[in-house]
C-alpha atoms as a PDB file:
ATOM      1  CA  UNK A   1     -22.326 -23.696  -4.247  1.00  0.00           C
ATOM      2  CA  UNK A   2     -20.087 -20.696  -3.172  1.00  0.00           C
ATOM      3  CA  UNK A   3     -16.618 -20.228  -5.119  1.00  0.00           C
ATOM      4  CA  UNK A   4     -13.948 -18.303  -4.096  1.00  0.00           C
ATOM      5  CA  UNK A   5     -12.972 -15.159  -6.152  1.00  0.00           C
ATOM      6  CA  UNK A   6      -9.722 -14.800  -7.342  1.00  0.00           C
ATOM      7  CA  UNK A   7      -7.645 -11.929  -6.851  1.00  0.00           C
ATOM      8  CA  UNK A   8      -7.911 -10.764 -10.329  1.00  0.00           C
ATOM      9  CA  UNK A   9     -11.988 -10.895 -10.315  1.00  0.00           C
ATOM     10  CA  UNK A  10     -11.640  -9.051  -7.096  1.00  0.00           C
ATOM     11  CA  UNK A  11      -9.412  -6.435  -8.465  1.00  0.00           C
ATOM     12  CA  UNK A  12     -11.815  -5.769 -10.945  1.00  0.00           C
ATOM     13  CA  UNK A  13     -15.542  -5.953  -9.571  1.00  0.00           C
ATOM     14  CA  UNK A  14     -14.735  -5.209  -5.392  1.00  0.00           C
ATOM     15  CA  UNK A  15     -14.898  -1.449  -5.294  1.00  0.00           C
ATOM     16  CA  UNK A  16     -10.685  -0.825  -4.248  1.00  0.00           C
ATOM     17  CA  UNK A  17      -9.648   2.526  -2.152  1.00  0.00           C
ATOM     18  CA  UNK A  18      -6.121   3.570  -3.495  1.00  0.00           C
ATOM     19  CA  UNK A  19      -3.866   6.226  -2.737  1.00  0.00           C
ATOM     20  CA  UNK A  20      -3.886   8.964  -5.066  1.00  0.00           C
ATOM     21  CA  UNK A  21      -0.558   9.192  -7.275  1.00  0.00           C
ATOM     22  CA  UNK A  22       2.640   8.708  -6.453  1.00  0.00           C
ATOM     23  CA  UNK A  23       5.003   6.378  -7.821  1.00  0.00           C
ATOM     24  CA  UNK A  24       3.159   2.894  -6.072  1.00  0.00           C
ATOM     25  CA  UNK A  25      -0.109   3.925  -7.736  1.00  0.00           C
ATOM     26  CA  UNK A  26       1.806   4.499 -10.831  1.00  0.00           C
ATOM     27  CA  UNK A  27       3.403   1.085 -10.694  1.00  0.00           C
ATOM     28  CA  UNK A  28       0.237  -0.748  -9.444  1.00  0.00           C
ATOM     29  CA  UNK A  29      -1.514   0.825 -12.501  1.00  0.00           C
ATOM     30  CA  UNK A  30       1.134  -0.118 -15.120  1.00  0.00           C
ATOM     31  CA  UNK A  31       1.618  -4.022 -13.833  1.00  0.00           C
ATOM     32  CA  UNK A  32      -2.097  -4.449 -13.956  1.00  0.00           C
ATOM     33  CA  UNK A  33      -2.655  -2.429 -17.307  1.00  0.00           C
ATOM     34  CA  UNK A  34       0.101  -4.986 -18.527  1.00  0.00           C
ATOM     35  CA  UNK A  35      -2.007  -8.161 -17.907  1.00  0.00           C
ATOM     36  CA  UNK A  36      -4.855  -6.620 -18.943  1.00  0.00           C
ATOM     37  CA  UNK A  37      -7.012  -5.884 -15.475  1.00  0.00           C
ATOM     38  CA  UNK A  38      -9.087  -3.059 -15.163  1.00  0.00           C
ATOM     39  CA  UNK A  39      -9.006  -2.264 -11.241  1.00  0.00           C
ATOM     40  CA  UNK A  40     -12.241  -1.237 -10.106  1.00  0.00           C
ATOM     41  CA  UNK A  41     -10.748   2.242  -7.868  1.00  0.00           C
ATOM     42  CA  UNK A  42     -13.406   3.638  -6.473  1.00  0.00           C
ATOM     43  CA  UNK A  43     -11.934   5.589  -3.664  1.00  0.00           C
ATOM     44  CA  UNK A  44      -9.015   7.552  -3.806  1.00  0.00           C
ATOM     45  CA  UNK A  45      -6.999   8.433  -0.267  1.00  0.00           C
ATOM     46  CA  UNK A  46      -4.763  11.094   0.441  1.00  0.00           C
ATOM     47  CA  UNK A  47      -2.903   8.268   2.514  1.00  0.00           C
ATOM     48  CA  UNK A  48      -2.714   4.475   2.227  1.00  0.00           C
ATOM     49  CA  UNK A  49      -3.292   4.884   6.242  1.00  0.00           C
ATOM     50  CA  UNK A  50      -6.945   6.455   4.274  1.00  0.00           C
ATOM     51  CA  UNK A  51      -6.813   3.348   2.037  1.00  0.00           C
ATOM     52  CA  UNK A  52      -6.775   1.119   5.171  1.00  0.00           C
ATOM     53  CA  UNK A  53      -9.204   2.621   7.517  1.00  0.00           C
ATOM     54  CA  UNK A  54     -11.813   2.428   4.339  1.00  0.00           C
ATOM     55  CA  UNK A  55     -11.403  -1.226   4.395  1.00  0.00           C
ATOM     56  CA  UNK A  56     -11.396  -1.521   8.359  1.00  0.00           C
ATOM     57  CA  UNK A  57     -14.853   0.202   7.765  1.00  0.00           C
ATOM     58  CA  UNK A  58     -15.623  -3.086   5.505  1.00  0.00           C
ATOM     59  CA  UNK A  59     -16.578  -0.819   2.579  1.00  0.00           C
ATOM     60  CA  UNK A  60     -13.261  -1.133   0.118  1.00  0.00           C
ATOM     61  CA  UNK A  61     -10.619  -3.750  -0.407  1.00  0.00           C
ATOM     62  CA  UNK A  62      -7.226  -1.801  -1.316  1.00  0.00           C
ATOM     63  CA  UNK A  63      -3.844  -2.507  -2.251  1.00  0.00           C
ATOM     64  CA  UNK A  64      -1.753  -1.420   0.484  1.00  0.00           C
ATOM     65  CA  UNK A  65       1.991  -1.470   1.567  1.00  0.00           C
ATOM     66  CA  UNK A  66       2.737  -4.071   4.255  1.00  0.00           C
ATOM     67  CA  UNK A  67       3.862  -0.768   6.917  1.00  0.00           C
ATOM     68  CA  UNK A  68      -0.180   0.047   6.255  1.00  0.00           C
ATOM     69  CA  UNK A  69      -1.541  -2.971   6.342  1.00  0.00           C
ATOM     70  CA  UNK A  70      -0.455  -4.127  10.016  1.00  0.00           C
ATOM     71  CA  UNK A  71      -2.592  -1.569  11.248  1.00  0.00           C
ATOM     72  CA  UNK A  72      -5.416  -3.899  10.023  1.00  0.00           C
ATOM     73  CA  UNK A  73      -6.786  -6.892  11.750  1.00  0.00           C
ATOM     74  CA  UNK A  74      -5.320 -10.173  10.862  1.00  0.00           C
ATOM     75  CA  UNK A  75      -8.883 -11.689  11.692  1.00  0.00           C
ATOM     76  CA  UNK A  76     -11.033  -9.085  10.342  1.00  0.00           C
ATOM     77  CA  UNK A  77      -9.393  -8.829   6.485  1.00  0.00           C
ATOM     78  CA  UNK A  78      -8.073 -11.746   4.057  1.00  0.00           C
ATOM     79  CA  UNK A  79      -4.837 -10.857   2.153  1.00  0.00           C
ATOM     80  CA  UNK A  80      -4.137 -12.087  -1.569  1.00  0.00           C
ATOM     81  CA  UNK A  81      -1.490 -12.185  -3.479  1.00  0.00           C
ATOM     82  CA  UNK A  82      -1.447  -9.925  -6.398  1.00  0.00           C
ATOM     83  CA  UNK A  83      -2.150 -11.431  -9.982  1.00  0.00           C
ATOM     84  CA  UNK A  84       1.015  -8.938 -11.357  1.00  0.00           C
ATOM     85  CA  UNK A  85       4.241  -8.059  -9.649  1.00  0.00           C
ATOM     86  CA  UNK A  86       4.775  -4.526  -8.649  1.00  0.00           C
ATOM     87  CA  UNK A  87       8.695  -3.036  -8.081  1.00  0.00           C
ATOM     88  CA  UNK A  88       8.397   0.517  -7.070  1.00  0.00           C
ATOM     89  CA  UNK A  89      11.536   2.524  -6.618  1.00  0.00           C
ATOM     90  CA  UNK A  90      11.440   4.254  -3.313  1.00  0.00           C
ATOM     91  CA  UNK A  91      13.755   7.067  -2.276  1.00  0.00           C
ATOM     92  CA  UNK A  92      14.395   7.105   1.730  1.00  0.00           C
ATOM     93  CA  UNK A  93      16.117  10.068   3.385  1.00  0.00           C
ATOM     94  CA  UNK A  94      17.026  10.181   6.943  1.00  0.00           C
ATOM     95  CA  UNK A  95      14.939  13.000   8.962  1.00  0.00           C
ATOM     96  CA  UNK A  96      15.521  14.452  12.121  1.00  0.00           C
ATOM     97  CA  UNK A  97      14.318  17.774  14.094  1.00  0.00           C
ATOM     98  CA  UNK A  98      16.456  20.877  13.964  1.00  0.00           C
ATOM     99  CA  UNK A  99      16.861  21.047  18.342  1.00  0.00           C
ATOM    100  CA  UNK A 100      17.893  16.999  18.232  1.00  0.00           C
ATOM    101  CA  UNK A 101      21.617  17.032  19.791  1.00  0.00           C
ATOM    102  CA  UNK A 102      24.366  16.430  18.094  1.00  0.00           C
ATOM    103  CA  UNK A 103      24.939  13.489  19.462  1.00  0.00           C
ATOM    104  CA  UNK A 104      21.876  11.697  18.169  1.00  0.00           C
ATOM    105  CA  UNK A 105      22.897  12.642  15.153  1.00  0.00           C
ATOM    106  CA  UNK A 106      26.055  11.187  15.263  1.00  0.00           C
ATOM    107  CA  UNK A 107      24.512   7.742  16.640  1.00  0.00           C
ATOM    108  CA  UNK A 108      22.150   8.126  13.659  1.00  0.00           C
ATOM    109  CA  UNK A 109      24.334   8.317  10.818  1.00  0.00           C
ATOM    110  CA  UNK A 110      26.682   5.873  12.340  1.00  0.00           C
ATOM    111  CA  UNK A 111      23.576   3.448  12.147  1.00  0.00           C
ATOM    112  CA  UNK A 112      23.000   4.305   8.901  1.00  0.00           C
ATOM    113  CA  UNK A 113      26.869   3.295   7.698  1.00  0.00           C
ATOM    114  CA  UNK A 114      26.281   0.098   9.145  1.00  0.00           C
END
């Protein structure tokens, strides 16, 4: 008889590639610290784009961003829910390249204000 493993058993026995600091790891850390899982990290990436390629190798599960996760098969991984919520605060700046012209900059920050 097989069972299926629920996300918390995976979180703590399936080795888990993470990204190293920052303020998702931080918050992924404190949510599960708070209903008592110990996550099984075995692998810490400079990148969650690091995170996700371990797992396309088939050697990690990770907790990943959704932006980093599309890069993964839909019919090569299986997605769970997580057993805690997780709220990071994100800052987002606009960026753009010294030599862009001035008008994409204008049509930039006009999209912004909208």
């Amino acid at each position: 008889l097989i069972t299926r493993k629920s996300a918390r058993e995976i979180l703590e026995s399936v080795p888990l590639a993470i990204s190293m600091g920052g303020e998702l790891r931080r918050q992924i850390e404190l949510a599960a610290a708070k209903e008592d899982i110990r996550l099984n990290i075995t692998l810490t990436c400079t990148s969650f784009s690091l995170a996700a390629d371990a797992v396309r190798l088939g050697l990690y599960a990770a907790i990943l961003p959704d932006m980093a996760a599309s890069s993964l098969a839909p019919d090569q991984i299986t997605r769970l829910a997580l057993p805690f919520r997780v709220e990071p605060t994100r800052r987002i700046v606009a960026a753009w390249h010294r030599s862009a012209s001035s008008e994409t900059m204008k049509i930039f920050t006009k999209a912004l204000h909208h």
